[in-house]
PDB file of N, CA and C in Angstrom:
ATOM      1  N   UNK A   1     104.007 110.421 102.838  1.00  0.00           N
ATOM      2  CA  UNK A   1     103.556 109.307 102.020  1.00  0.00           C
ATOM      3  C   UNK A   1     102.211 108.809 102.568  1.00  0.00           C
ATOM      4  N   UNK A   2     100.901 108.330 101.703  1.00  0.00           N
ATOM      5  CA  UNK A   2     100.036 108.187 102.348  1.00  0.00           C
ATOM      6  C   UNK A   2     100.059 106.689 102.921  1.00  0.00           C
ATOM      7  N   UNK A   3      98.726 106.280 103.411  1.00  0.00           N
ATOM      8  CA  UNK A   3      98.694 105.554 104.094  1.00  0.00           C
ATOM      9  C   UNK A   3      98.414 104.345 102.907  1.00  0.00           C
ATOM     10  N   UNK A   4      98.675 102.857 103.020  1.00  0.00           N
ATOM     11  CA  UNK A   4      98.120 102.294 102.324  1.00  0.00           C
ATOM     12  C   UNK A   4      96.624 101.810 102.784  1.00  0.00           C
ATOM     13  N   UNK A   5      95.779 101.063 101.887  1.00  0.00           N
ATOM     14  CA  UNK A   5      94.018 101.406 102.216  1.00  0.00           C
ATOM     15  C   UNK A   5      93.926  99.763 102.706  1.00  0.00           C
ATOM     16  N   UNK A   6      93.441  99.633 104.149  1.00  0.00           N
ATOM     17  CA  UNK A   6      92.878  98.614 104.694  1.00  0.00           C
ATOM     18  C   UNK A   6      91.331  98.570 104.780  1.00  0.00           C
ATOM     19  N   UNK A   7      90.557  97.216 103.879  1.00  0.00           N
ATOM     20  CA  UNK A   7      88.827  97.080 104.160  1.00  0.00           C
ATOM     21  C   UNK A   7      88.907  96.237 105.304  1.00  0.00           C
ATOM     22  N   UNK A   8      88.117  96.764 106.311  1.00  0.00           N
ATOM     23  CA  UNK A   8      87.384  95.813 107.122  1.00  0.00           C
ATOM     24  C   UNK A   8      86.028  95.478 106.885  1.00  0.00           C
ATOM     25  N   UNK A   9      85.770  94.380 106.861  1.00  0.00           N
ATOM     26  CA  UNK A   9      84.673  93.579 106.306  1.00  0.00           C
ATOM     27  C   UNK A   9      84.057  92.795 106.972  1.00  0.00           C
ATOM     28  N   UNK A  10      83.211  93.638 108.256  1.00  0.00           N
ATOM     29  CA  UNK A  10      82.423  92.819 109.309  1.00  0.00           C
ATOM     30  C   UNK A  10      81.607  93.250 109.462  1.00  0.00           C
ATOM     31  N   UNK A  11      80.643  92.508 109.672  1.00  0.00           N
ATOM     32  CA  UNK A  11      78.805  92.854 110.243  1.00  0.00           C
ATOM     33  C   UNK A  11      78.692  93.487 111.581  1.00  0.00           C
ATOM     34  N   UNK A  12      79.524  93.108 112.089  1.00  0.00           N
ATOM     35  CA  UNK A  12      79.632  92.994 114.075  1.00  0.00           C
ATOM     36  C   UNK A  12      79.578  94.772 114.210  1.00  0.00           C
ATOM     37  N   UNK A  13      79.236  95.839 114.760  1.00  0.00           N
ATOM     38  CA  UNK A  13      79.724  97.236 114.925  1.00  0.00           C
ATOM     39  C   UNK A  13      80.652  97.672 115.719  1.00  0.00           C
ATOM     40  N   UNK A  14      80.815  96.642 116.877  1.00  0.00           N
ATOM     41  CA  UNK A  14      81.772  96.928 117.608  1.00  0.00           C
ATOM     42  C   UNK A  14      82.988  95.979 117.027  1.00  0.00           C
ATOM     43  N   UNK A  15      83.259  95.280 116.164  1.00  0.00           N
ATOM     44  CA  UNK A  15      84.214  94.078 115.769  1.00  0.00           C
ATOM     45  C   UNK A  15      84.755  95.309 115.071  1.00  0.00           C
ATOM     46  N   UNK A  16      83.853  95.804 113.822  1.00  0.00           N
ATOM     47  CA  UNK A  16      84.205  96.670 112.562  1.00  0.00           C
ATOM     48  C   UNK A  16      85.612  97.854 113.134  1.00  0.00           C
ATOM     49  N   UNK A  17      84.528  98.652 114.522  1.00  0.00           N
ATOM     50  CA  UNK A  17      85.332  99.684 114.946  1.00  0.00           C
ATOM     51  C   UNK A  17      86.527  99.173 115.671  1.00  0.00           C
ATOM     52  N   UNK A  18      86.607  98.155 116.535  1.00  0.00           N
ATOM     53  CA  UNK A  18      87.473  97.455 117.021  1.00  0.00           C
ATOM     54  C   UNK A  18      89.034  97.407 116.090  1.00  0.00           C
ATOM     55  N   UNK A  19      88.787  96.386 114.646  1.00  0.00           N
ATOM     56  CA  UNK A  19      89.822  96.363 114.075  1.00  0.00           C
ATOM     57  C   UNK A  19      90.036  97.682 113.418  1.00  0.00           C
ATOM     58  N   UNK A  20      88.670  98.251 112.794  1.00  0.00           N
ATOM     59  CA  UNK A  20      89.609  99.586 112.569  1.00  0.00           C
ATOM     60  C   UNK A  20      90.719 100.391 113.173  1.00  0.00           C
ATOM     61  N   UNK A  21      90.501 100.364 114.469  1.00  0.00           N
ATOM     62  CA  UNK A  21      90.964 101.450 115.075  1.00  0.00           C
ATOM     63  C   UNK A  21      92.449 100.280 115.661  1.00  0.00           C
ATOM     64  N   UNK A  22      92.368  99.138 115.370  1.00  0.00           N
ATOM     65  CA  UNK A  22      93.557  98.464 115.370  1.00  0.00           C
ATOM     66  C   UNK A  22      94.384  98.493 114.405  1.00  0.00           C
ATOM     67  N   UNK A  23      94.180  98.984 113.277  1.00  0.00           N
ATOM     68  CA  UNK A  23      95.067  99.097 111.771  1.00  0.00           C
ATOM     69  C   UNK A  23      95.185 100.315 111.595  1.00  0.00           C
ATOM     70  N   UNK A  24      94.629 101.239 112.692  1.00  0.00           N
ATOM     71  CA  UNK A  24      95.105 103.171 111.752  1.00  0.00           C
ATOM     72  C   UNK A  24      95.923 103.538 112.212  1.00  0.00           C
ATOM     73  N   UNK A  25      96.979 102.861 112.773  1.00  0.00           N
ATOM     74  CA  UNK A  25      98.592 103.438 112.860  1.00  0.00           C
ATOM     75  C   UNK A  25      99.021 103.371 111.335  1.00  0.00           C
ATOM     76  N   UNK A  26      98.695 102.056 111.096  1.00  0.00           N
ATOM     77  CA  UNK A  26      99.818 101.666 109.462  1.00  0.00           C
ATOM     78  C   UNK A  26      99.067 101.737 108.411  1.00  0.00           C
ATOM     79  N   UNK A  27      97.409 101.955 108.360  1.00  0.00           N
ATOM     80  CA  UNK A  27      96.950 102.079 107.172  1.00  0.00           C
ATOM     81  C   UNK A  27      95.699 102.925 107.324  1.00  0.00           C
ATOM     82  N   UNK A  28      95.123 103.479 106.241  1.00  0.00           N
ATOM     83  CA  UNK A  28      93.360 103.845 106.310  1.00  0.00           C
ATOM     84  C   UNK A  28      92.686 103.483 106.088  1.00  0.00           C
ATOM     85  N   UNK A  29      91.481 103.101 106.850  1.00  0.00           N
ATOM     86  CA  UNK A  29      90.721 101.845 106.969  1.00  0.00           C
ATOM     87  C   UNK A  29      89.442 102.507 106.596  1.00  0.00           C
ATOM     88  N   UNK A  30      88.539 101.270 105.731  1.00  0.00           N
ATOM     89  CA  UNK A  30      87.414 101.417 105.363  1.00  0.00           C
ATOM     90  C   UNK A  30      86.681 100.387 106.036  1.00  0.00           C
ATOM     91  N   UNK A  31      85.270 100.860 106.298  1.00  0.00           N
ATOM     92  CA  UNK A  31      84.578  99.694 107.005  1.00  0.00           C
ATOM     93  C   UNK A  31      83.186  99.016 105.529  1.00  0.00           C
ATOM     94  N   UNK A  32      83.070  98.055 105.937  1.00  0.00           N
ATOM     95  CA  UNK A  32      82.173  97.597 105.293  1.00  0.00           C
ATOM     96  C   UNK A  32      80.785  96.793 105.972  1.00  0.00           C
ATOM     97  N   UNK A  33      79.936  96.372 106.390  1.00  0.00           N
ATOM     98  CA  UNK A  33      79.175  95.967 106.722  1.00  0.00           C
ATOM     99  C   UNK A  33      78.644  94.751 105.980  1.00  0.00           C
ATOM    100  N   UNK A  34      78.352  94.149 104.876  1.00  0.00           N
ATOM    101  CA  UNK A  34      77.952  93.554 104.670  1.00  0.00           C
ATOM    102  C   UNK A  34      78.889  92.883 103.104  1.00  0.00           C
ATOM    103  N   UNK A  35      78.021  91.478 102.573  1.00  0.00           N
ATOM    104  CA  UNK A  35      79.023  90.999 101.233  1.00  0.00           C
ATOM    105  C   UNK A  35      78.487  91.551 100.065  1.00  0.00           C
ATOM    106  N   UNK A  36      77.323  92.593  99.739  1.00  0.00           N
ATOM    107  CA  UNK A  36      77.296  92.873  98.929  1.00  0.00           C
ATOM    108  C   UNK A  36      78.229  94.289  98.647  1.00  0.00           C
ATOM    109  N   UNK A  37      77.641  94.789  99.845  1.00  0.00           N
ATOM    110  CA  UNK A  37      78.709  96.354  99.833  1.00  0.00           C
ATOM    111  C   UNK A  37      79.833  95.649  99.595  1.00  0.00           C
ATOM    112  N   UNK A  38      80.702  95.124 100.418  1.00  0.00           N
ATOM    113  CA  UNK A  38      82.220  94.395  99.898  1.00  0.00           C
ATOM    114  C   UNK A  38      81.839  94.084  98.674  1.00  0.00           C
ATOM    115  N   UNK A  39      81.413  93.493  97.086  1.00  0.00           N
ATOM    116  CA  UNK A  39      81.860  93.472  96.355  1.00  0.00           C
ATOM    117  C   UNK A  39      81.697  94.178  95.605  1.00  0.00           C
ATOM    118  N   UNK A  40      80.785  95.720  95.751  1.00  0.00           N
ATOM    119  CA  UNK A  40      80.606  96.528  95.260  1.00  0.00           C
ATOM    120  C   UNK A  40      81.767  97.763  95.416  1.00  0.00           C
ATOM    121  N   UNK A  41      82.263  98.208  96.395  1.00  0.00           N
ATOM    122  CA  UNK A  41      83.831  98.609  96.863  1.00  0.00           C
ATOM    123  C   UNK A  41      84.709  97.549  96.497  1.00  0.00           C
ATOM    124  N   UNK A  42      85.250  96.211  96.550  1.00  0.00           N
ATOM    125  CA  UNK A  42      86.002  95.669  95.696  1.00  0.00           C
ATOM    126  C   UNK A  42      86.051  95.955  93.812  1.00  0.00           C
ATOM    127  N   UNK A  43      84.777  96.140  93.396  1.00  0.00           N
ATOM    128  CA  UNK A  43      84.732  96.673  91.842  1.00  0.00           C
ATOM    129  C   UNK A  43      85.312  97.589  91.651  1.00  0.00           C
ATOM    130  N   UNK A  44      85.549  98.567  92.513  1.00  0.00           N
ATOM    131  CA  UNK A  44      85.739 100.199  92.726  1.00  0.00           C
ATOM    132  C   UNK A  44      87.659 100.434  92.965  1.00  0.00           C
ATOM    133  N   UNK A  45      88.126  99.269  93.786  1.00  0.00           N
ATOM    134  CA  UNK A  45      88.946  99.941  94.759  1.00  0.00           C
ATOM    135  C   UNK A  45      89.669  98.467  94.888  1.00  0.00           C
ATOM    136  N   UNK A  46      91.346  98.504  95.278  1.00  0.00           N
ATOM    137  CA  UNK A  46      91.863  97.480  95.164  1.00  0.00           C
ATOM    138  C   UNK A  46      92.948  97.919  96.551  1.00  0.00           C
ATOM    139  N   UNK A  47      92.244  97.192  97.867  1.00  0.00           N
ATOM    140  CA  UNK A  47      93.288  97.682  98.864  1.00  0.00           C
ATOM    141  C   UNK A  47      94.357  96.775  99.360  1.00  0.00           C
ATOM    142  N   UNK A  48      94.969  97.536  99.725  1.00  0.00           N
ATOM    143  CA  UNK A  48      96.326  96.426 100.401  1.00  0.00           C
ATOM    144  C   UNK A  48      95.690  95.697 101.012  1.00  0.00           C
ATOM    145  N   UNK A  49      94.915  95.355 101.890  1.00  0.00           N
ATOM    146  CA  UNK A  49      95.164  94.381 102.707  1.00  0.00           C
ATOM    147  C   UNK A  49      93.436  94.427 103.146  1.00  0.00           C
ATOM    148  N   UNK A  50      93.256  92.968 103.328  1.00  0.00           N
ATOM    149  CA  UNK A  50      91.256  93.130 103.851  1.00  0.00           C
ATOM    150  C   UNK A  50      91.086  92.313 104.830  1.00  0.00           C
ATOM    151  N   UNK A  51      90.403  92.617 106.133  1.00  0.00           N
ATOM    152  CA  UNK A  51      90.276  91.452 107.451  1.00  0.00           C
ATOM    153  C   UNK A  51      88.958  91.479 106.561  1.00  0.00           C
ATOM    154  N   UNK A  52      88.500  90.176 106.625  1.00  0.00           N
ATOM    155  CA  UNK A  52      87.365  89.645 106.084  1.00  0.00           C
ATOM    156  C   UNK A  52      86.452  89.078 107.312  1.00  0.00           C
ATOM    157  N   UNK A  53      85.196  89.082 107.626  1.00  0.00           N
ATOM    158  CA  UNK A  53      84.152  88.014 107.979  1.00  0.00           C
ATOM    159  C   UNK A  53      84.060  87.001 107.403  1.00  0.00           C
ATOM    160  N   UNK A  54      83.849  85.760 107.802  1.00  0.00           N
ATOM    161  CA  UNK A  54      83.475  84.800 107.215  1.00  0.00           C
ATOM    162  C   UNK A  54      81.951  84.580 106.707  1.00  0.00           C
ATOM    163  N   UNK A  55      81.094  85.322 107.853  1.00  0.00           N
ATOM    164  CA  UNK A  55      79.646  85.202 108.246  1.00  0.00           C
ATOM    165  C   UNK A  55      79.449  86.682 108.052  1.00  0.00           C
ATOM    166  N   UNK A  56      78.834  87.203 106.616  1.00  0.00           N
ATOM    167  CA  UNK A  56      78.279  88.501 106.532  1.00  0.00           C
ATOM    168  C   UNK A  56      76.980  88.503 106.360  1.00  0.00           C
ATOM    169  N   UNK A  57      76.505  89.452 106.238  1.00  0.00           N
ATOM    170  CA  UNK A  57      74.406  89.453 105.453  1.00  0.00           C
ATOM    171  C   UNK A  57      74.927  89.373 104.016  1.00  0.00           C
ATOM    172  N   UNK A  58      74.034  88.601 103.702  1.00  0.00           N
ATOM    173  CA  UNK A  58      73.496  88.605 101.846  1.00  0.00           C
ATOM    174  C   UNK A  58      74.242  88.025 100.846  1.00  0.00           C
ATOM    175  N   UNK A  59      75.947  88.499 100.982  1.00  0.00           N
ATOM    176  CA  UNK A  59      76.581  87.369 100.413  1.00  0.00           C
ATOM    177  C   UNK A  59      78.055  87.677 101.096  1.00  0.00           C
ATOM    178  N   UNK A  60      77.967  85.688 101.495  1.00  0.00           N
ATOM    179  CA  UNK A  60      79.067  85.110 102.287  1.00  0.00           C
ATOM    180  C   UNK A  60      80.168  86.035 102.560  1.00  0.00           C
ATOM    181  N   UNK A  61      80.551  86.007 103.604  1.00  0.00           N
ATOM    182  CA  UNK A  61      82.447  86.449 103.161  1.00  0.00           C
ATOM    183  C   UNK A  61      83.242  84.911 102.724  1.00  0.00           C
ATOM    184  N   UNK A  62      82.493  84.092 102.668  1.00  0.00           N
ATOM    185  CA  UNK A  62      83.502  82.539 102.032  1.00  0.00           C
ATOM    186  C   UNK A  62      83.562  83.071 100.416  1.00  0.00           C
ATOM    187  N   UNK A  63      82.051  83.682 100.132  1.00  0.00           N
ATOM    188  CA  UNK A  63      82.169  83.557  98.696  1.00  0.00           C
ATOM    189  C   UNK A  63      83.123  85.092  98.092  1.00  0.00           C
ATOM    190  N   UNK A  64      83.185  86.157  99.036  1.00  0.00           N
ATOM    191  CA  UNK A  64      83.558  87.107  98.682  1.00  0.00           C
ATOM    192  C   UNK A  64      84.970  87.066  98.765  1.00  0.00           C
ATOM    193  N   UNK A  65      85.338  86.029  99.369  1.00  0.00           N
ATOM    194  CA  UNK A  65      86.791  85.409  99.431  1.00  0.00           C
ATOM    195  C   UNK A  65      87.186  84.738  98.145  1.00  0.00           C
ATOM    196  N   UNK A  66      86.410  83.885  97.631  1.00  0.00           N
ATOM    197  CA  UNK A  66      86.177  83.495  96.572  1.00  0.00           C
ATOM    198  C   UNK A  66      86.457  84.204  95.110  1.00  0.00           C
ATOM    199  N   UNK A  67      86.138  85.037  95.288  1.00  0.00           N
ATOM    200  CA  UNK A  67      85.863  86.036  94.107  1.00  0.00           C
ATOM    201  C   UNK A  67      87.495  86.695  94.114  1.00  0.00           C
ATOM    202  N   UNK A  68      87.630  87.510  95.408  1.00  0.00           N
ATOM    203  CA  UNK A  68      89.063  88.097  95.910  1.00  0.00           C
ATOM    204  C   UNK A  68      90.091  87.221  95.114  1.00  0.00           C
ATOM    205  N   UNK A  69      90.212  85.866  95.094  1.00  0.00           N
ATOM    206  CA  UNK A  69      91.215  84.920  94.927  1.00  0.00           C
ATOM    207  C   UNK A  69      91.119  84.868  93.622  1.00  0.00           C
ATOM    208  N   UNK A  70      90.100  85.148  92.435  1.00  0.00           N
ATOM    209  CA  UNK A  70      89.721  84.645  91.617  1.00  0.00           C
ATOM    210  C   UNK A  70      90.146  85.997  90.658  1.00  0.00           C
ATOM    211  N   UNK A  71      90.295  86.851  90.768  1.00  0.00           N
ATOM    212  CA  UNK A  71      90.856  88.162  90.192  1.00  0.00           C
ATOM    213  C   UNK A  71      91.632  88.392  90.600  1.00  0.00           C
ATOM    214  N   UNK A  72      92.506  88.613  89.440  1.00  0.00           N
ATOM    215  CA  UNK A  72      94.364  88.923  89.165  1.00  0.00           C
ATOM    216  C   UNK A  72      94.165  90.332  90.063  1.00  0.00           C
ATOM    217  N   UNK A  73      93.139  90.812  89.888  1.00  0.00           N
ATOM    218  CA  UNK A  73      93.820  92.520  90.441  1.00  0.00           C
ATOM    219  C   UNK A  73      93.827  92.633  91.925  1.00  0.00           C
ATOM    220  N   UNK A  74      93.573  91.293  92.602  1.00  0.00           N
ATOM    221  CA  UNK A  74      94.085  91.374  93.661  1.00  0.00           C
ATOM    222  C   UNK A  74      95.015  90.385  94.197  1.00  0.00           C
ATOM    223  N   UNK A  75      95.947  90.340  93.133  1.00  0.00           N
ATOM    224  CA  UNK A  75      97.129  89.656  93.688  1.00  0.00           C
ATOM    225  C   UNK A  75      98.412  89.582  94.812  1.00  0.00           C
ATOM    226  N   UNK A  76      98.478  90.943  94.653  1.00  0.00           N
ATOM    227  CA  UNK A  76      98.817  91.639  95.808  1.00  0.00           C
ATOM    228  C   UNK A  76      98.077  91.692  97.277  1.00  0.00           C
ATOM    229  N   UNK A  77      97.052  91.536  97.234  1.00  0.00           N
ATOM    230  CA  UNK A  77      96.035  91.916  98.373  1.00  0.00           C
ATOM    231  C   UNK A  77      96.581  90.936  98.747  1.00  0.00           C
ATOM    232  N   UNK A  78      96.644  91.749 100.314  1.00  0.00           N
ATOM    233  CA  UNK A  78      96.793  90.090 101.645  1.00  0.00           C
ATOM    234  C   UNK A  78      95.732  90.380 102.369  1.00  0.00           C
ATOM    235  N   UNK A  79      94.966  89.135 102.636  1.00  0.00           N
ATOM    236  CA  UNK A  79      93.800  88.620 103.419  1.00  0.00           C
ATOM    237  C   UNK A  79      93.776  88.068 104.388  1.00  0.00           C
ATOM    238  N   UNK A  80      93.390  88.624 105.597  1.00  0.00           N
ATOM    239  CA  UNK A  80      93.234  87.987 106.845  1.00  0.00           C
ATOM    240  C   UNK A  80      91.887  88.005 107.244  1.00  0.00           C
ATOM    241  N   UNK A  81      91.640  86.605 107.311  1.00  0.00           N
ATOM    242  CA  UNK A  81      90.111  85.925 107.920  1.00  0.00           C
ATOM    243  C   UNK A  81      89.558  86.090 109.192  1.00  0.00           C
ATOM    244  N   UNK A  82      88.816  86.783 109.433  1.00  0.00           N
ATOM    245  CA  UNK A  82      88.511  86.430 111.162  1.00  0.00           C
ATOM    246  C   UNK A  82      86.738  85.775 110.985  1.00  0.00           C
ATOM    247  N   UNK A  83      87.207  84.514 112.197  1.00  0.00           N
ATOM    248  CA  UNK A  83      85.539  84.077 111.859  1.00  0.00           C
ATOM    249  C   UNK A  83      85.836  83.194 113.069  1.00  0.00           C
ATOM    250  N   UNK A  84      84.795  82.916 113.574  1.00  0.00           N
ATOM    251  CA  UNK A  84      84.383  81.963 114.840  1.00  0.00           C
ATOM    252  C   UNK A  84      84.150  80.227 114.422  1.00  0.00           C
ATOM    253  N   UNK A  85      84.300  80.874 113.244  1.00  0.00           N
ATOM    254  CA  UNK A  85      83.701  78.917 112.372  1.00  0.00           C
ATOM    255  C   UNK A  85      85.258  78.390 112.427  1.00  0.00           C
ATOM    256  N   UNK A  86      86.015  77.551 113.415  1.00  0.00           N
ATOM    257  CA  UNK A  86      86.871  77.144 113.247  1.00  0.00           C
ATOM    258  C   UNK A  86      87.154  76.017 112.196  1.00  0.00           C
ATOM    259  N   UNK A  87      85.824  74.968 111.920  1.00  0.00           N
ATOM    260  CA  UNK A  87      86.280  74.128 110.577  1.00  0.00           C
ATOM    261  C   UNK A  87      86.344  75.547 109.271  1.00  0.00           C
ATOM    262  N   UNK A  88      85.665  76.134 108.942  1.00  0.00           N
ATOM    263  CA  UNK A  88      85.581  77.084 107.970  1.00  0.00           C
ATOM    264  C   UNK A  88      86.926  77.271 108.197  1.00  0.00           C
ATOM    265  N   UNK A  89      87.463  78.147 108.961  1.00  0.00           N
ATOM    266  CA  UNK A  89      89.000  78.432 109.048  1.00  0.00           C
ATOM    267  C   UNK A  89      89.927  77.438 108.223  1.00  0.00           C
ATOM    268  N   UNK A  90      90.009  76.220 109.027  1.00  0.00           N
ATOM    269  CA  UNK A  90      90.734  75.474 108.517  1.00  0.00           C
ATOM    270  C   UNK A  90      90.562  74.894 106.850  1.00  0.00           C
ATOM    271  N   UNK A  91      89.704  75.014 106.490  1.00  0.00           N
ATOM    272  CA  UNK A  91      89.133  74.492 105.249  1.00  0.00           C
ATOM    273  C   UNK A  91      89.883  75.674 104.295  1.00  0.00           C
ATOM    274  N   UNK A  92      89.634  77.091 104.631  1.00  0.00           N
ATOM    275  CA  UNK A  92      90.128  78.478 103.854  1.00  0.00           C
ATOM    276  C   UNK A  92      91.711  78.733 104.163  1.00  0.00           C
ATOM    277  N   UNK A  93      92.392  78.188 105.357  1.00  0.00           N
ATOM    278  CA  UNK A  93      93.942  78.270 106.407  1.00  0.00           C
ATOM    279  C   UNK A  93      94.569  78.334 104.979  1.00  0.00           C
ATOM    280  N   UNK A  94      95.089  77.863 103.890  1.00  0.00           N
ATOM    281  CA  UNK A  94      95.583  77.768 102.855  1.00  0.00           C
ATOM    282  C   UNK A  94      95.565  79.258 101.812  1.00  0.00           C
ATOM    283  N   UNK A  95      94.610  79.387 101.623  1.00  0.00           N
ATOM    284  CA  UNK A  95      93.931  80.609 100.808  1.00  0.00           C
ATOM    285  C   UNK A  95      94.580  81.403 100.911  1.00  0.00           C
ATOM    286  N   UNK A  96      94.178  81.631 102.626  1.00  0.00           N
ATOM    287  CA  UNK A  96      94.507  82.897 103.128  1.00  0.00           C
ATOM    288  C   UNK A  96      95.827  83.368 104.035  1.00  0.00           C
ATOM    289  N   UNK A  97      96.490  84.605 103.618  1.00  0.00           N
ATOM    290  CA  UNK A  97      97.633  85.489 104.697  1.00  0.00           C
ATOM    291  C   UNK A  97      97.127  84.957 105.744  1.00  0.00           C
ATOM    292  N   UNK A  98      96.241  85.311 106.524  1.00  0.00           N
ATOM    293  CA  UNK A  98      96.495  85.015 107.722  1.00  0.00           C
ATOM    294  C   UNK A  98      94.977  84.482 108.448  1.00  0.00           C
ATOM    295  N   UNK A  99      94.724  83.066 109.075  1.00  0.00           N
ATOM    296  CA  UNK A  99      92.858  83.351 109.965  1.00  0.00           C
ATOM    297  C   UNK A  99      93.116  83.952 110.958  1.00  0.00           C
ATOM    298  N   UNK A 100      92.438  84.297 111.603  1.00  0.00           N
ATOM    299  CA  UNK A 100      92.202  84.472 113.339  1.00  0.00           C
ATOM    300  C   UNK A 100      90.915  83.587 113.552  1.00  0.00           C
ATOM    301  N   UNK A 101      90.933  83.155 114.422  1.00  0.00           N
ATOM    302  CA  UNK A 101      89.766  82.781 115.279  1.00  0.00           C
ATOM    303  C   UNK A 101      89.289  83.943 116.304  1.00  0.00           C
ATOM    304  N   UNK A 102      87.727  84.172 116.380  1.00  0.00           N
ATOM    305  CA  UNK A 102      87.241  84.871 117.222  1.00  0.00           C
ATOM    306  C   UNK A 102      87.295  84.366 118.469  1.00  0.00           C
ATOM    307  N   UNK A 103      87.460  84.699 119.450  1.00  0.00           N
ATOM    308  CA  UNK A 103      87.619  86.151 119.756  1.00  0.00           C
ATOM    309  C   UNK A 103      89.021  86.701 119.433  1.00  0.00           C
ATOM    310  N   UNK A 104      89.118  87.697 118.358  1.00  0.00           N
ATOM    311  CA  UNK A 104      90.385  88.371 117.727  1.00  0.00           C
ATOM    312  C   UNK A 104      90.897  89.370 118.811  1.00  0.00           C
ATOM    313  N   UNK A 105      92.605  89.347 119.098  1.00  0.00           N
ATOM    314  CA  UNK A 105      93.258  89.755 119.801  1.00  0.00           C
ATOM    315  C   UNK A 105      93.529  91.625 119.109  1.00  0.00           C
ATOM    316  N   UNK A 106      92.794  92.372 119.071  1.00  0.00           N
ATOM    317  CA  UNK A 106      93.443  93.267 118.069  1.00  0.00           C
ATOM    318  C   UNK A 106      94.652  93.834 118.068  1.00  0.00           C
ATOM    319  N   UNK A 107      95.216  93.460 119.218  1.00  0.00           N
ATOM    320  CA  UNK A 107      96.842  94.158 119.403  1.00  0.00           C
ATOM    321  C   UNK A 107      97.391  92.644 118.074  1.00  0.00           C
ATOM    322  N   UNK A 108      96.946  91.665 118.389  1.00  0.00           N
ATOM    323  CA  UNK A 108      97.731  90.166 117.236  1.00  0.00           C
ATOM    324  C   UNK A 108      97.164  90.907 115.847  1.00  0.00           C
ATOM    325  N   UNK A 109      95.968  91.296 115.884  1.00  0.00           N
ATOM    326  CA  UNK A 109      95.983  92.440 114.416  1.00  0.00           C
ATOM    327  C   UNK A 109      96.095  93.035 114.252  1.00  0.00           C
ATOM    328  N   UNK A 110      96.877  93.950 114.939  1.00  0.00           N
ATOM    329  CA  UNK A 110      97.838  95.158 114.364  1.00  0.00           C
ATOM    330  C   UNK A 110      98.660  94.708 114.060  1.00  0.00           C
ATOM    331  N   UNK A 111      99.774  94.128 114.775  1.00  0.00           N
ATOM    332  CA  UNK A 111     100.547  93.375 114.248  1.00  0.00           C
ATOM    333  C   UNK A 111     100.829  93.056 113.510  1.00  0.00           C
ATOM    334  N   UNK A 112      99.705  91.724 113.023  1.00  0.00           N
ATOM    335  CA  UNK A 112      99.710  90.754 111.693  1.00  0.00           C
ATOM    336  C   UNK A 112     100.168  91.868 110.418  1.00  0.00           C
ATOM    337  N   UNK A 113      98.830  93.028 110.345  1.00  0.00           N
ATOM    338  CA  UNK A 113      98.775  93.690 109.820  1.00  0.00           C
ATOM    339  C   UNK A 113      99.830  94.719 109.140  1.00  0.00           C
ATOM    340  N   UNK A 114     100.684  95.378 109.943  1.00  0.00           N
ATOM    341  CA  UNK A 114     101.715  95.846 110.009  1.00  0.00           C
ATOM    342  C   UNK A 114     102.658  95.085 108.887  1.00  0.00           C
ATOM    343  N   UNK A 115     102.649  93.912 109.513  1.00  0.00           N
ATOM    344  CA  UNK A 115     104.113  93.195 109.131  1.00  0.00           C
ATOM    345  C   UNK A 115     104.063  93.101 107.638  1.00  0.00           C
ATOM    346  N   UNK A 116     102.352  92.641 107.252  1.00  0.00           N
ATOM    347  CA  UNK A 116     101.557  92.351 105.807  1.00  0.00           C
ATOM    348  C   UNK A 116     102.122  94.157 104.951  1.00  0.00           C
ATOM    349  N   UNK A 117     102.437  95.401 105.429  1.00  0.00           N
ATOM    350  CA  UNK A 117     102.102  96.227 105.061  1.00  0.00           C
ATOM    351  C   UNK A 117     103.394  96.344 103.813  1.00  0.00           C
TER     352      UNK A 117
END
C-alpha cells in the first residue's frame, strides 16, 4: 500500500530536510520552499497532511494557511504549523491539527505525524 503524501513547507534547508526525513517512515514527503510554489502544488495535489512555515518568501504561510482552510478539498488535510512567532501560533492554535514552536523536536514530529496518518 503506498505511502500517504506529506508537503513540507519551509524556507529553512536544513528545517525542510530535517522534517522530511522525520515523516518518511509513515509518509512521502514533498518539500517546498517557498508560498508561491506551495500554492501552486496545492492547485495540483491534495496531501494528507502539510507541516507549514509560518514565515515563507513571497506569500505568507499565514495566508497559505488561509487559503488551505478555505477549500473544501482540503478537508481532510491535517495541518501542523511550525513557526518561531509564538503570538502568530497562538492566534492560528485553533485552525490548526497541531503548532510547534521552533525549535521543532522532530522525533515530537514524527510522532504528531504518525498519529495524524
Amino acid at each position: 500500500m503506498p505511502k500517504p503524501l506529506a508537503f513540507v513547507i519551509e524556507d529553512d534547508p536544513a528545517l525542510s530536510e530535517i522534517f522530511s526525513i522525520a515523516l518518511q517512515n509513515d509518509f512521502e514527503t514533498r518539500t517546498i520552499m517557498d508560498g508561491d510554489a506551495a500554492l501552486a502544488q496545492l492547485a495540483q495535489t491534495v496531501p494528507a497532511v502539510i507541516v507549514l512555515d509560518l514565515h515563507l518568501p513571497n506569500i505568507s504561510g499565514a495566508d497559505v494557511f488561509a487559503r488551505i482552510r478555505a477549500d473544501d478539498r482540503f478537508a481532510n488535510t491535517r495541518v501542523i504549523l511550525s513557526t518561531a512567532d509564538a503570538v502568530q501560533a497562538e492566534i492560528l492554535r485553533e485552525q490548526a491539527d497541531f503548532v510547534l514552536l521552533k525549535p521543532v523536536n522532530p522525533l515530537q514530529l514524527r510522532d504528531l505525524a504518525s498519529r495524524l496518518r
